[in-house]
C-alpha atoms as a PDB file:
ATOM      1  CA  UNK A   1      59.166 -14.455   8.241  1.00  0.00           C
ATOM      2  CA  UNK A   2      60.204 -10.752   9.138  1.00  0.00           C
ATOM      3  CA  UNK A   3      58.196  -9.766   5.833  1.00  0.00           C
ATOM      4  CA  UNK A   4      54.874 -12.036   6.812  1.00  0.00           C
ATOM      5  CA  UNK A   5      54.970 -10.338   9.617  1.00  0.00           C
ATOM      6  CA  UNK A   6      54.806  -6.959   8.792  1.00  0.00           C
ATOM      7  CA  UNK A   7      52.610  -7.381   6.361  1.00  0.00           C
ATOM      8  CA  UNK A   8      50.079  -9.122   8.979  1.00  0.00           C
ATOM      9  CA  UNK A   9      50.492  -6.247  11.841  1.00  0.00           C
ATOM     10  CA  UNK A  10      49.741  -3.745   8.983  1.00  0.00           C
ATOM     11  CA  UNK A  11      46.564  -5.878   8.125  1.00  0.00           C
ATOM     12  CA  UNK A  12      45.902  -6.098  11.766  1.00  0.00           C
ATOM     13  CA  UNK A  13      45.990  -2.148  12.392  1.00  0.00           C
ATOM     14  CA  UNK A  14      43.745  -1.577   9.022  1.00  0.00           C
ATOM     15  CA  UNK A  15      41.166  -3.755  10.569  1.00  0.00           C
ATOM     16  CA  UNK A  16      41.461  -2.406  14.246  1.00  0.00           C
ATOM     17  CA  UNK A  17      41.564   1.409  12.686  1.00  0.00           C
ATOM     18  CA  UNK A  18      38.660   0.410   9.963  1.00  0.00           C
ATOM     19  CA  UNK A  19      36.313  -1.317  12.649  1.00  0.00           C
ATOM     20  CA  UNK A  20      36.901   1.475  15.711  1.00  0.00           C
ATOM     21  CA  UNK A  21      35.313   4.489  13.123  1.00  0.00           C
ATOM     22  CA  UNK A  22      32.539   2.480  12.171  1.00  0.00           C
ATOM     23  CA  UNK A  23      31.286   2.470  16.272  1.00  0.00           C
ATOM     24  CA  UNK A  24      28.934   5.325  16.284  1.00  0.00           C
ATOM     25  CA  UNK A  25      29.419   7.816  18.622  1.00  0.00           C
ATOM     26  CA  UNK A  26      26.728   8.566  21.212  1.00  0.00           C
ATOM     27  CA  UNK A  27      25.904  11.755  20.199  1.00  0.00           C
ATOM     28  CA  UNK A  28      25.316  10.363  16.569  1.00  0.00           C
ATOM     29  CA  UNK A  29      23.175   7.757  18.327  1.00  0.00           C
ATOM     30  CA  UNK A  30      20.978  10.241  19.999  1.00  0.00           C
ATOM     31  CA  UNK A  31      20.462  12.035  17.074  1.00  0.00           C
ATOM     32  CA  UNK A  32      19.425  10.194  14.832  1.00  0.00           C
ATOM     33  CA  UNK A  33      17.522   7.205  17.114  1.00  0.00           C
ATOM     34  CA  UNK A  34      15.316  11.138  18.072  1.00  0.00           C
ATOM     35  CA  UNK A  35      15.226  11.588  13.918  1.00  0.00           C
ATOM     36  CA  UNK A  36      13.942   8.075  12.906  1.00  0.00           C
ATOM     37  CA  UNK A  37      11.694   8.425  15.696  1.00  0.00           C
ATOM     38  CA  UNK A  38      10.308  11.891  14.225  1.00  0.00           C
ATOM     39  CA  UNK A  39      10.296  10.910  10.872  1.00  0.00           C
ATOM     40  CA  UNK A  40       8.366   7.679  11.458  1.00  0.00           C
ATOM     41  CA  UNK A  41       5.806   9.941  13.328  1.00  0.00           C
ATOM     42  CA  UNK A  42       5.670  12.187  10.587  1.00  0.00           C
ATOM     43  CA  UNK A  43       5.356   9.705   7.945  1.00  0.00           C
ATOM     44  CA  UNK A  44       2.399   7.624  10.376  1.00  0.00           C
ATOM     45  CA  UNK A  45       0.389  10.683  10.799  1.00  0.00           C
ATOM     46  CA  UNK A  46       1.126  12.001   6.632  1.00  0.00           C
ATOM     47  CA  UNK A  47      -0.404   8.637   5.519  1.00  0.00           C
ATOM     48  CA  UNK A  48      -2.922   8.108   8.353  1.00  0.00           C
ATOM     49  CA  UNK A  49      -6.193   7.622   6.674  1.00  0.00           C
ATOM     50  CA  UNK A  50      -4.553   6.921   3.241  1.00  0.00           C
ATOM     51  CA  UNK A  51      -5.547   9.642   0.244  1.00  0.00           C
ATOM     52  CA  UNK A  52      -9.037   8.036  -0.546  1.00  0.00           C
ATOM     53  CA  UNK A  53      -7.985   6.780  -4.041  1.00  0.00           C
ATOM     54  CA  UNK A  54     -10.754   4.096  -4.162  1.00  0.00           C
ATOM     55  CA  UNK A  55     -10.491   0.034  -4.259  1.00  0.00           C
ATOM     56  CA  UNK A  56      -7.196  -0.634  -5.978  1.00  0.00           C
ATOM     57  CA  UNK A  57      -6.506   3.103  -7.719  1.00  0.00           C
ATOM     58  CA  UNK A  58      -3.129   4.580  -7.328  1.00  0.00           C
ATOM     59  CA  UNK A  59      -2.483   8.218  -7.779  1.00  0.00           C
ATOM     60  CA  UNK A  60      -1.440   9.559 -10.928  1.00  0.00           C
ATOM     61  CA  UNK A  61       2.274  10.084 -11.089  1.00  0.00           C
ATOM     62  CA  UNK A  62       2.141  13.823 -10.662  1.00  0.00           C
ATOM     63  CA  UNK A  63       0.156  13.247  -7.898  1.00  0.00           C
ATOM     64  CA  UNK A  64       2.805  11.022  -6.777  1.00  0.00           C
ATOM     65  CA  UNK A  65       5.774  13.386  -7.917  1.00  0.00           C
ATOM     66  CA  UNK A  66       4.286  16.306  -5.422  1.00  0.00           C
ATOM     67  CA  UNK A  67       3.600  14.128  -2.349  1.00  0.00           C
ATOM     68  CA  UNK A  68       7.764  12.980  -2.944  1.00  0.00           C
ATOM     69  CA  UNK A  69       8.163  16.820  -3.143  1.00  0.00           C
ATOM     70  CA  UNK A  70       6.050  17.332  -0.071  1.00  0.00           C
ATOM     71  CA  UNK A  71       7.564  14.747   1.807  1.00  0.00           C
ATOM     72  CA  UNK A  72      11.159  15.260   0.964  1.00  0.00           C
ATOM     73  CA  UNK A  73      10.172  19.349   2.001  1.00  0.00           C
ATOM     74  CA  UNK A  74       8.770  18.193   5.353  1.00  0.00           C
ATOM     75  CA  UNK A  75      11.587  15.726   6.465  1.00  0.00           C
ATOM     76  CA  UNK A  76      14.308  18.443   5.618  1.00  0.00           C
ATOM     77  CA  UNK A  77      12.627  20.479   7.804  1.00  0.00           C
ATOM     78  CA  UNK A  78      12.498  17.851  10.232  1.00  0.00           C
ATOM     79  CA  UNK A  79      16.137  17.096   9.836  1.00  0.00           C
ATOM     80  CA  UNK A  80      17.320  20.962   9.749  1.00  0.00           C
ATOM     81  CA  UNK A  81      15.977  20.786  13.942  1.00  0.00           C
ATOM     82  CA  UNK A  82      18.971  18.093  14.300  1.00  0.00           C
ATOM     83  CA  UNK A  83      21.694  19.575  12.272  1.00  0.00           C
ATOM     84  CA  UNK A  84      20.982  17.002   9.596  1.00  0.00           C
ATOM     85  CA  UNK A  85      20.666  17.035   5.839  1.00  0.00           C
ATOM     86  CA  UNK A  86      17.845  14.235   4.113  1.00  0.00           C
ATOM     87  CA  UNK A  87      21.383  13.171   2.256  1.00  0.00           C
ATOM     88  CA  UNK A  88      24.037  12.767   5.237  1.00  0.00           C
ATOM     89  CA  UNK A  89      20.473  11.428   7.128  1.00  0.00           C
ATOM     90  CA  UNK A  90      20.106   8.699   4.197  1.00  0.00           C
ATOM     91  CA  UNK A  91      23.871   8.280   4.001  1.00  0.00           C
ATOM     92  CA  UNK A  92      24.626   7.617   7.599  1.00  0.00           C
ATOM     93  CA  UNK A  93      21.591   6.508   9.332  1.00  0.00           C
ATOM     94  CA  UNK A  94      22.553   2.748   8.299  1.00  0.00           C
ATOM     95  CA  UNK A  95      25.808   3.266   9.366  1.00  0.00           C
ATOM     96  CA  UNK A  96      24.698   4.160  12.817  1.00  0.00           C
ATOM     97  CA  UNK A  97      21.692   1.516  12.911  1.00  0.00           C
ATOM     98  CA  UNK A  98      23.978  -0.915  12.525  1.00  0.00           C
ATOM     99  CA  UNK A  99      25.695  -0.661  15.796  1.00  0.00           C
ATOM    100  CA  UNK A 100      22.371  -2.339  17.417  1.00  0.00           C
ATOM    101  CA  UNK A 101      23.558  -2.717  21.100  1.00  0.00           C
ATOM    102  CA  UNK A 102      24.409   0.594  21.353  1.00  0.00           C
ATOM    103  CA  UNK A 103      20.950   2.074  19.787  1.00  0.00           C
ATOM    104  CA  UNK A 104      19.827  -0.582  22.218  1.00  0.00           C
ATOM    105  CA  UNK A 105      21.391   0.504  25.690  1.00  0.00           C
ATOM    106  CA  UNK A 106      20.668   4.334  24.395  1.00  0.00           C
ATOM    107  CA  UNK A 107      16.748   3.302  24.389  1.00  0.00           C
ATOM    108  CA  UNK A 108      17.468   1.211  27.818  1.00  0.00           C
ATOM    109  CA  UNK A 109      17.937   4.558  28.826  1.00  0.00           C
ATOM    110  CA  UNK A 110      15.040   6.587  27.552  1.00  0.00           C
ATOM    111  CA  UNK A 111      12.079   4.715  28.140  1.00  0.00           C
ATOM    112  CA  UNK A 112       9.785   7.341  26.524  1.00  0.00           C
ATOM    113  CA  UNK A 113      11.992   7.266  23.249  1.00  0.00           C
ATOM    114  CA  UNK A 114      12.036   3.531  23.502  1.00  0.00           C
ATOM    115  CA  UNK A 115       8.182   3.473  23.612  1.00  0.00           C
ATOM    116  CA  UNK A 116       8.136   5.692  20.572  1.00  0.00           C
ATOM    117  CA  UNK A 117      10.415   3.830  18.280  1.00  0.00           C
ATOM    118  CA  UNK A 118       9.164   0.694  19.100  1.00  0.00           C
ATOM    119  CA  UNK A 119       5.725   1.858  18.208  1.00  0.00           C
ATOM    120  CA  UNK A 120       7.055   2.601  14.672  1.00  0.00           C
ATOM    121  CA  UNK A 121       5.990   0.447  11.993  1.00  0.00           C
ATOM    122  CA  UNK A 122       8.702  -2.244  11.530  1.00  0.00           C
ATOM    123  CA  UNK A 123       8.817  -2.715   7.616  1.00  0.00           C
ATOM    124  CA  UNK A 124       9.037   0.943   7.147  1.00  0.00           C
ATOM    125  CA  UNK A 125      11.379   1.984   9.064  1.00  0.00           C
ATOM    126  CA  UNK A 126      14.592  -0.276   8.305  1.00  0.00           C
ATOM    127  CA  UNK A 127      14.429  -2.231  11.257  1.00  0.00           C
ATOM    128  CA  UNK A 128      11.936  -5.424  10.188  1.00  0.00           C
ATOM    129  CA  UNK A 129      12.524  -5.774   6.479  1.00  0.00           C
ATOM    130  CA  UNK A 130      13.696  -4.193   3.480  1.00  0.00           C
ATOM    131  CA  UNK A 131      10.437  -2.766   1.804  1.00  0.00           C
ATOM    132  CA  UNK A 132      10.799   0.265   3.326  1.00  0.00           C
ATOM    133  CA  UNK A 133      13.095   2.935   2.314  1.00  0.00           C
ATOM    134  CA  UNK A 134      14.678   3.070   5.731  1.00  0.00           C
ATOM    135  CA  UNK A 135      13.871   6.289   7.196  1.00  0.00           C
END
């Protein structure tokens, strides 16, 4: 019995310890609810019009190879302002999504960021369904 439970408080405190660092902190919050917000603006206003391909052409694939380029360019940029890298952005943005109520009280509390991000188109962004690549 002594041995059960040991093992079981250990188990406990992994789980305790494990789920109390995945709560994002609220400067991590901030940060990156501002980024997606940016990013999404950046990426609306990049593709606004679309590239004028004609009915049904894609771009060739060096065409597509420099707009990654030029994209990946412009949201390290973007990133750089908040102290982020495009990797630990990628890495830990789900991470930090995924604590919703507290990505939801930090917008209860801006208003004009809350207007912003819910203005950003839903599929793309990671927060309406998985075809986007989750800026």
């Amino acid at each position: 019995m002594t041995k059960t439970s040991c093992m079981l408080g250990m188990v406990l405190g992994v789980v305790l310890c494990a789920g109390h660092s995945l709560a994002a902190e609220p400067a991590d919050i901030e940060k990156f609810v501002k980024a997606r917000i940016e990013i999404g603006e950046m990426m609306t206003n990049y593709f606004k019009g679309g590239a004028g391909y004609g009915e049904g052409q894609r771009p060739s694939q060096e065409h597509m190879q420099q707009m990654g380029a030029d994209i990946n360019a412009k949201l390290t940029a973007l990133l750089a302002k908040r102290d982020l890298t495009l990797d630990e952005y990628r890495k830990r943005s789900p991470e930090v999504f995924a604590d919703d109520a507290a990505v939801k009280h930090y917008l209860s509390e801006h208003p004009d960021l809350k207007q912003r991000y819910e203005a950003l188109p839903l599929d793309r962004m990671g927060r309406g369904g998985s075809t986007g690549r989750g800026y």
